[in-house]
C-alpha atoms as a PDB file:
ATOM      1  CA  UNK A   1     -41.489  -2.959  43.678  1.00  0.00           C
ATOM      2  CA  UNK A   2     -41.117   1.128  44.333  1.00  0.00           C
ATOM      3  CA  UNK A   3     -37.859   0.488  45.307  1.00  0.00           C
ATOM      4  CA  UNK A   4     -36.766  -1.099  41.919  1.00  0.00           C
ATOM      5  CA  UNK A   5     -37.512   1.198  39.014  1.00  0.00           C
ATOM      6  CA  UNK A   6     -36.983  -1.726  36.425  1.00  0.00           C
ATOM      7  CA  UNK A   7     -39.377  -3.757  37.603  1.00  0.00           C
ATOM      8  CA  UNK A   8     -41.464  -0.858  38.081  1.00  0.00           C
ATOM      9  CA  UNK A   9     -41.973  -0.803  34.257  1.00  0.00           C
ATOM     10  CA  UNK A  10     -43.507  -3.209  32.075  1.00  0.00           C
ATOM     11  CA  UNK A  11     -42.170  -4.522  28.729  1.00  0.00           C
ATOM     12  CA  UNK A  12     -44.555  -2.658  27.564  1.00  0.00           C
ATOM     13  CA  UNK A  13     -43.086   0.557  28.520  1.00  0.00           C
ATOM     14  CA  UNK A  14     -45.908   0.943  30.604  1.00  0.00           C
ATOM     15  CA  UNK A  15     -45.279   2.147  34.389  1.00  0.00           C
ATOM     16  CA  UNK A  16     -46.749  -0.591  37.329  1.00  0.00           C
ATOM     17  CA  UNK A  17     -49.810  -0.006  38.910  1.00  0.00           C
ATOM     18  CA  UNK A  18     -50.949  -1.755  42.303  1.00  0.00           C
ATOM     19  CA  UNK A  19     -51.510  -4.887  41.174  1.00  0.00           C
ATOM     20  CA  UNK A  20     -48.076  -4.723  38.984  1.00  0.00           C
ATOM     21  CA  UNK A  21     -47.161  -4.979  35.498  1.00  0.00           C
ATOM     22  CA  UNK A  22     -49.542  -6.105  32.911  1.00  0.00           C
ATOM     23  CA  UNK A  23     -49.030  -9.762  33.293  1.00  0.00           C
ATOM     24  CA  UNK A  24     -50.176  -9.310  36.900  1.00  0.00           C
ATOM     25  CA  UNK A  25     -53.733  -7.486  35.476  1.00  0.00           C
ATOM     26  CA  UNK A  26     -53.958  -9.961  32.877  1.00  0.00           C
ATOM     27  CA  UNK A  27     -53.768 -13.030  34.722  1.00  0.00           C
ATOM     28  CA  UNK A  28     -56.480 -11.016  37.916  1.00  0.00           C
ATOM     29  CA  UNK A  29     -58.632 -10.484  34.723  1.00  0.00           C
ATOM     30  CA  UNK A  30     -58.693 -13.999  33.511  1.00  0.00           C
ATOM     31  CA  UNK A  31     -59.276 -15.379  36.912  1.00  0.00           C
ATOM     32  CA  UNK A  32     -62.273 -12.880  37.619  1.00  0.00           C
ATOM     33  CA  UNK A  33     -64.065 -13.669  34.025  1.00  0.00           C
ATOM     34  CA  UNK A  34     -63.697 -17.498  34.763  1.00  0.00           C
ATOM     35  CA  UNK A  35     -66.363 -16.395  37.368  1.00  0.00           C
ATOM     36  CA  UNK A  36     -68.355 -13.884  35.669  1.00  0.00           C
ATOM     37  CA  UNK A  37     -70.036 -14.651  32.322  1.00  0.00           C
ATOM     38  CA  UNK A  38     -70.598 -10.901  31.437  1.00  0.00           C
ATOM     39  CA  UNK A  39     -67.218  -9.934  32.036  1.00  0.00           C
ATOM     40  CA  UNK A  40     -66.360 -12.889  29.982  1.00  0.00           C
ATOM     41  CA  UNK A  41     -67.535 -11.443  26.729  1.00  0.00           C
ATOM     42  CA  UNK A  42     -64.717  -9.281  26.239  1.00  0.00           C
ATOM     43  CA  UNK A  43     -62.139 -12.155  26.286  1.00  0.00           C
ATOM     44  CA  UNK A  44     -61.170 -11.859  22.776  1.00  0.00           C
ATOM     45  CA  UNK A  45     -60.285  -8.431  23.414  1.00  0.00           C
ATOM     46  CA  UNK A  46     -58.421  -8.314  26.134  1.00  0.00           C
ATOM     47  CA  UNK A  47     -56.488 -11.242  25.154  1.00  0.00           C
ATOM     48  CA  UNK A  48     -55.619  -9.604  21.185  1.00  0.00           C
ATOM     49  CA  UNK A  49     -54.908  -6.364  23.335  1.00  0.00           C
ATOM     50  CA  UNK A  50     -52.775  -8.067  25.728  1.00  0.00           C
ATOM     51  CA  UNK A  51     -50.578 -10.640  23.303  1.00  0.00           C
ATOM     52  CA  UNK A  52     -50.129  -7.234  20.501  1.00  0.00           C
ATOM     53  CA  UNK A  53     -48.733  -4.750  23.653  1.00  0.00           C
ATOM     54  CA  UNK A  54     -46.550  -7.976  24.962  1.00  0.00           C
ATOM     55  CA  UNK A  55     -45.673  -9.836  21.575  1.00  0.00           C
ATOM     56  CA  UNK A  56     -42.990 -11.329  23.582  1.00  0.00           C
ATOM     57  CA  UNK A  57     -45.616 -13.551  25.017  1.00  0.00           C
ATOM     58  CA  UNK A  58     -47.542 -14.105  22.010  1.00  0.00           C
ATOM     59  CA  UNK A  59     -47.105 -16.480  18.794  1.00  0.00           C
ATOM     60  CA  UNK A  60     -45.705 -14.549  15.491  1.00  0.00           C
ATOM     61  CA  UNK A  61     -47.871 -16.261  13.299  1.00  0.00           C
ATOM     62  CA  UNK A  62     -51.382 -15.133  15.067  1.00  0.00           C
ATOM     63  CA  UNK A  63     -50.539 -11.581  15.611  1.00  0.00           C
ATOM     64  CA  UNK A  64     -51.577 -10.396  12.287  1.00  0.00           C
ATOM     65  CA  UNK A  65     -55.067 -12.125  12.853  1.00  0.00           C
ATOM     66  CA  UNK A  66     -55.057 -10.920  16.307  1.00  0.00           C
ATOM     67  CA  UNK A  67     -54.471  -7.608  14.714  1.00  0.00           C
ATOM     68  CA  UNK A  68     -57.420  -7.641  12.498  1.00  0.00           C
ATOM     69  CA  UNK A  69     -59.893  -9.043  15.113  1.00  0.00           C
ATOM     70  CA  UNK A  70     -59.317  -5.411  17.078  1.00  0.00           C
ATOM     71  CA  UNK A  71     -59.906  -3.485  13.887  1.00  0.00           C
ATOM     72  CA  UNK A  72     -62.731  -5.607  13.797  1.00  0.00           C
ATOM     73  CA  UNK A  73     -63.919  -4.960  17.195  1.00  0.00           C
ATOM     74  CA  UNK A  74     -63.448  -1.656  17.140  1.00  0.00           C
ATOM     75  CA  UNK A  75     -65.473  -0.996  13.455  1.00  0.00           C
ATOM     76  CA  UNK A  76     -68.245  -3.038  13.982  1.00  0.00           C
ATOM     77  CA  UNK A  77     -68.225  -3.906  17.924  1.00  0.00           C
ATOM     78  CA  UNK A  78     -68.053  -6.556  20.451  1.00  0.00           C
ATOM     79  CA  UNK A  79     -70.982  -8.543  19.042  1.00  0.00           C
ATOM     80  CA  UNK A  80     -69.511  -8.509  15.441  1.00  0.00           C
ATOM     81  CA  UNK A  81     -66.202 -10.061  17.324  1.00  0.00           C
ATOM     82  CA  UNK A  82     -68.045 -12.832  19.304  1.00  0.00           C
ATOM     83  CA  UNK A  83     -69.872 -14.192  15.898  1.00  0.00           C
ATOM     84  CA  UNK A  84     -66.524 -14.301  14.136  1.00  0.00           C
ATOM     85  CA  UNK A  85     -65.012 -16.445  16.862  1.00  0.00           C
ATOM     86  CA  UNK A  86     -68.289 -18.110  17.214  1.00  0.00           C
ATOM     87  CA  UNK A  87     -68.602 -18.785  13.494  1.00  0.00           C
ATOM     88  CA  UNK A  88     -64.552 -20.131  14.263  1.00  0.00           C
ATOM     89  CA  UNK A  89     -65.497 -22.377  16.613  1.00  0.00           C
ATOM     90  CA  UNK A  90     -68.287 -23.736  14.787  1.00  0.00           C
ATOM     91  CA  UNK A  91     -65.835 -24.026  11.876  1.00  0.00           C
ATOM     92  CA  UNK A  92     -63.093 -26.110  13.916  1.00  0.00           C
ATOM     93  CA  UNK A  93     -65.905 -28.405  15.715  1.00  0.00           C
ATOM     94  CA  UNK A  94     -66.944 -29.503  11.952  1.00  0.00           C
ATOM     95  CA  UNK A  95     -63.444 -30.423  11.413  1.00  0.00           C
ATOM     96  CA  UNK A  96     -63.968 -27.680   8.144  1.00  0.00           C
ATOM     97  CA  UNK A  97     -59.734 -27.975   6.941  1.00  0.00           C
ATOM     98  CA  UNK A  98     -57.009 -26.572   9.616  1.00  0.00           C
ATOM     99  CA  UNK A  99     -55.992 -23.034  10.704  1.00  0.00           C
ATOM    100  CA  UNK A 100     -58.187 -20.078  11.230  1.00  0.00           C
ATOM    101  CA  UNK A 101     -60.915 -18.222   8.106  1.00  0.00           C
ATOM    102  CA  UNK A 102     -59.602 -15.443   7.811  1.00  0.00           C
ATOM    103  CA  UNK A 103     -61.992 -14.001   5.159  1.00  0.00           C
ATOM    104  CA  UNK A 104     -64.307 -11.913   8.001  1.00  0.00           C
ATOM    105  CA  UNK A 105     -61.130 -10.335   8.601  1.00  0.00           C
ATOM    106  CA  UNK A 106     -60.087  -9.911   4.969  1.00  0.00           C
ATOM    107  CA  UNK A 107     -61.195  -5.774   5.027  1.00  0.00           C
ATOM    108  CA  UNK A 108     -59.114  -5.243   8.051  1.00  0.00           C
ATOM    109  CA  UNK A 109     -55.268  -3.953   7.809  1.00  0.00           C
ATOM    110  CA  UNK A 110     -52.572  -6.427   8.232  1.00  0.00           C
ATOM    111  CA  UNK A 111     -50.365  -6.081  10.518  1.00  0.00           C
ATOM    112  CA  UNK A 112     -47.491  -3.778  10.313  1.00  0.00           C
ATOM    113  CA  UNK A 113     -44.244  -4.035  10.183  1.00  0.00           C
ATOM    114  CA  UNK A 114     -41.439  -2.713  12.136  1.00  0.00           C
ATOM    115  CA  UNK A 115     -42.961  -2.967  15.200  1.00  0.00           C
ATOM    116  CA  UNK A 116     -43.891  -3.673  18.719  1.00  0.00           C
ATOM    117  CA  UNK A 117     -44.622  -0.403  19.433  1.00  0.00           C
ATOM    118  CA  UNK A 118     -42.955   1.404  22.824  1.00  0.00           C
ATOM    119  CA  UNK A 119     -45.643   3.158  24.210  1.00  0.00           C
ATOM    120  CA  UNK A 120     -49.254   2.604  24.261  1.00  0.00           C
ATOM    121  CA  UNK A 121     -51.435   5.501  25.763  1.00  0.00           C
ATOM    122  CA  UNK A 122     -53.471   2.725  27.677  1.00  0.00           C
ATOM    123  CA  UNK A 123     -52.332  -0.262  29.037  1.00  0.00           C
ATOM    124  CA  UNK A 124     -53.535  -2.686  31.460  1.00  0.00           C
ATOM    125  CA  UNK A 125     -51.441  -1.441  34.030  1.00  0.00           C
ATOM    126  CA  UNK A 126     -53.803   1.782  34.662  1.00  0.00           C
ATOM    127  CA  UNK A 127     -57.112  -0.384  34.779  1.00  0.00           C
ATOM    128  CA  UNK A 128     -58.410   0.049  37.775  1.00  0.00           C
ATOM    129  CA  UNK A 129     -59.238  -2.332  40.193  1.00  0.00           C
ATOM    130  CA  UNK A 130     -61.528  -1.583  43.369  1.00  0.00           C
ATOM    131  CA  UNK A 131     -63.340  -4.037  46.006  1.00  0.00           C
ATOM    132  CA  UNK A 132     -61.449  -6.892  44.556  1.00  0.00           C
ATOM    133  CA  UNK A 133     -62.677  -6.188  41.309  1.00  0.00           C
ATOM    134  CA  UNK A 134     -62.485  -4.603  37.654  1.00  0.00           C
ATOM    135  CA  UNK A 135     -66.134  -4.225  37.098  1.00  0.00           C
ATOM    136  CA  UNK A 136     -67.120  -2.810  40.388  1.00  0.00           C
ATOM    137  CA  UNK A 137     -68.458   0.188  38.762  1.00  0.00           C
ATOM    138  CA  UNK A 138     -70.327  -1.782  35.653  1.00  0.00           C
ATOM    139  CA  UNK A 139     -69.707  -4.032  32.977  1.00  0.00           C
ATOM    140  CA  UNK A 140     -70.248  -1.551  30.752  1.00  0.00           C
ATOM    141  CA  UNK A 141     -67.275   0.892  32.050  1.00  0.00           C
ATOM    142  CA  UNK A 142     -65.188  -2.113  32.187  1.00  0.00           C
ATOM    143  CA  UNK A 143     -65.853  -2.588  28.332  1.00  0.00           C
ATOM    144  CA  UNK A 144     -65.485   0.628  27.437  1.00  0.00           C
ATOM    145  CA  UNK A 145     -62.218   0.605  29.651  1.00  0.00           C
ATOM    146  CA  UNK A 146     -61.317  -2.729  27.250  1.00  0.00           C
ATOM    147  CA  UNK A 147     -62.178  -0.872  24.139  1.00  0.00           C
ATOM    148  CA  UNK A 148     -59.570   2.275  25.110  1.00  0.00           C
ATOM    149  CA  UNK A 149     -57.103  -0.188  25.571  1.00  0.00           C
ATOM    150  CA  UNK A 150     -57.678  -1.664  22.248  1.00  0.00           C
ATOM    151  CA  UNK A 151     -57.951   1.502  20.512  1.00  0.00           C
ATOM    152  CA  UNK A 152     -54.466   2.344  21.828  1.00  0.00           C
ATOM    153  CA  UNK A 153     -53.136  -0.583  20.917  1.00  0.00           C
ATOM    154  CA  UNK A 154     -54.515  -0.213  17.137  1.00  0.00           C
ATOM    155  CA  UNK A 155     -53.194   3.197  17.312  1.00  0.00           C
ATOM    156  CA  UNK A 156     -49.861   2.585  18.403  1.00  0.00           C
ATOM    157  CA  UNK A 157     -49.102  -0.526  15.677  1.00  0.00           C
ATOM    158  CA  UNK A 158     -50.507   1.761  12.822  1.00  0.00           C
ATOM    159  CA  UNK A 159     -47.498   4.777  14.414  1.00  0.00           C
ATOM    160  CA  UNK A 160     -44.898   2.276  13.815  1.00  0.00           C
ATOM    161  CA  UNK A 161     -44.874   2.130   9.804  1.00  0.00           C
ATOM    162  CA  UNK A 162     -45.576   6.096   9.888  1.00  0.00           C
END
């Protein structure tokens, strides 16, 4: 990969790290929290994070929800994020009409236009990833490693409509 300098860059803008471009640390992290329940809690996160830095990947239609859910998570916290998608889940399992309630997100920003963004100050490329692993020094760091990456991908959506 060093010796091609396109595919040393993701479409995020981003620049590869060992294990490559983001796709390559998203797919590692949703293989490793298939087997580990704590690091499984930050799913929603890291898959709104992932889908609003790559929107190539992602639906339109659930990026302004996705969006809101990391305002969300970043206001009020990972445990205010898990009962809103457990409160969705709930919701859908009742058969309670189609599409998702979007009234917990309601307070939050939409999101804005003009964008993707070109540059986010952290990306999933610069995660690091030791012993086979991206909680090797705590589930803790890895969250708070989650919730930079978040935070810079809030950040960088709000720069656009500046």
């Amino acid at each position: 990969m060093e010796d091609d300098p396109i595919a040393a860059r993701c479409d995020c803008g981003a620049v590869a790290g060992p294990l490559g471009v983001c796709a390559d640390y998203y797919h590692a992290i949703l293989a490793e929290e298939q087997a580990d329940p704590q690091m499984y809690r930050w799913h929603a996160p890291v898959v709104c994070a992932y889908l609003l830095q790559h929107p190539s990947r992602a639906h339109e239609k659930y990026l302004d929800g996705q969006f809101r859910q990391m305002q969300l998570y970043l206001d009020k916290g990972l445990d205010a994020l898990l009962r809103v998608a457990a409160h969705q889940v709930a919701r859908n399992r009742h058969g309670v009409g189609s599409g998702y309630d979007m009234a917990p997100l309601a307070a939050y920003e939409p999101l804005p236009p003009g964008g993707p963004p070109r540059h986010f100050r952290a990306t999933f490329c610069g995660l690091p990833f030791r012993d086979g692993s991206f909680v090797s020094d705590g589930h803790s760091t890895y969250g708070d490693r989650i919730e930079a990456i978040v935070g810079a991908t809030v950040e960088s959506w709000r720069s656009v409509q500046a």
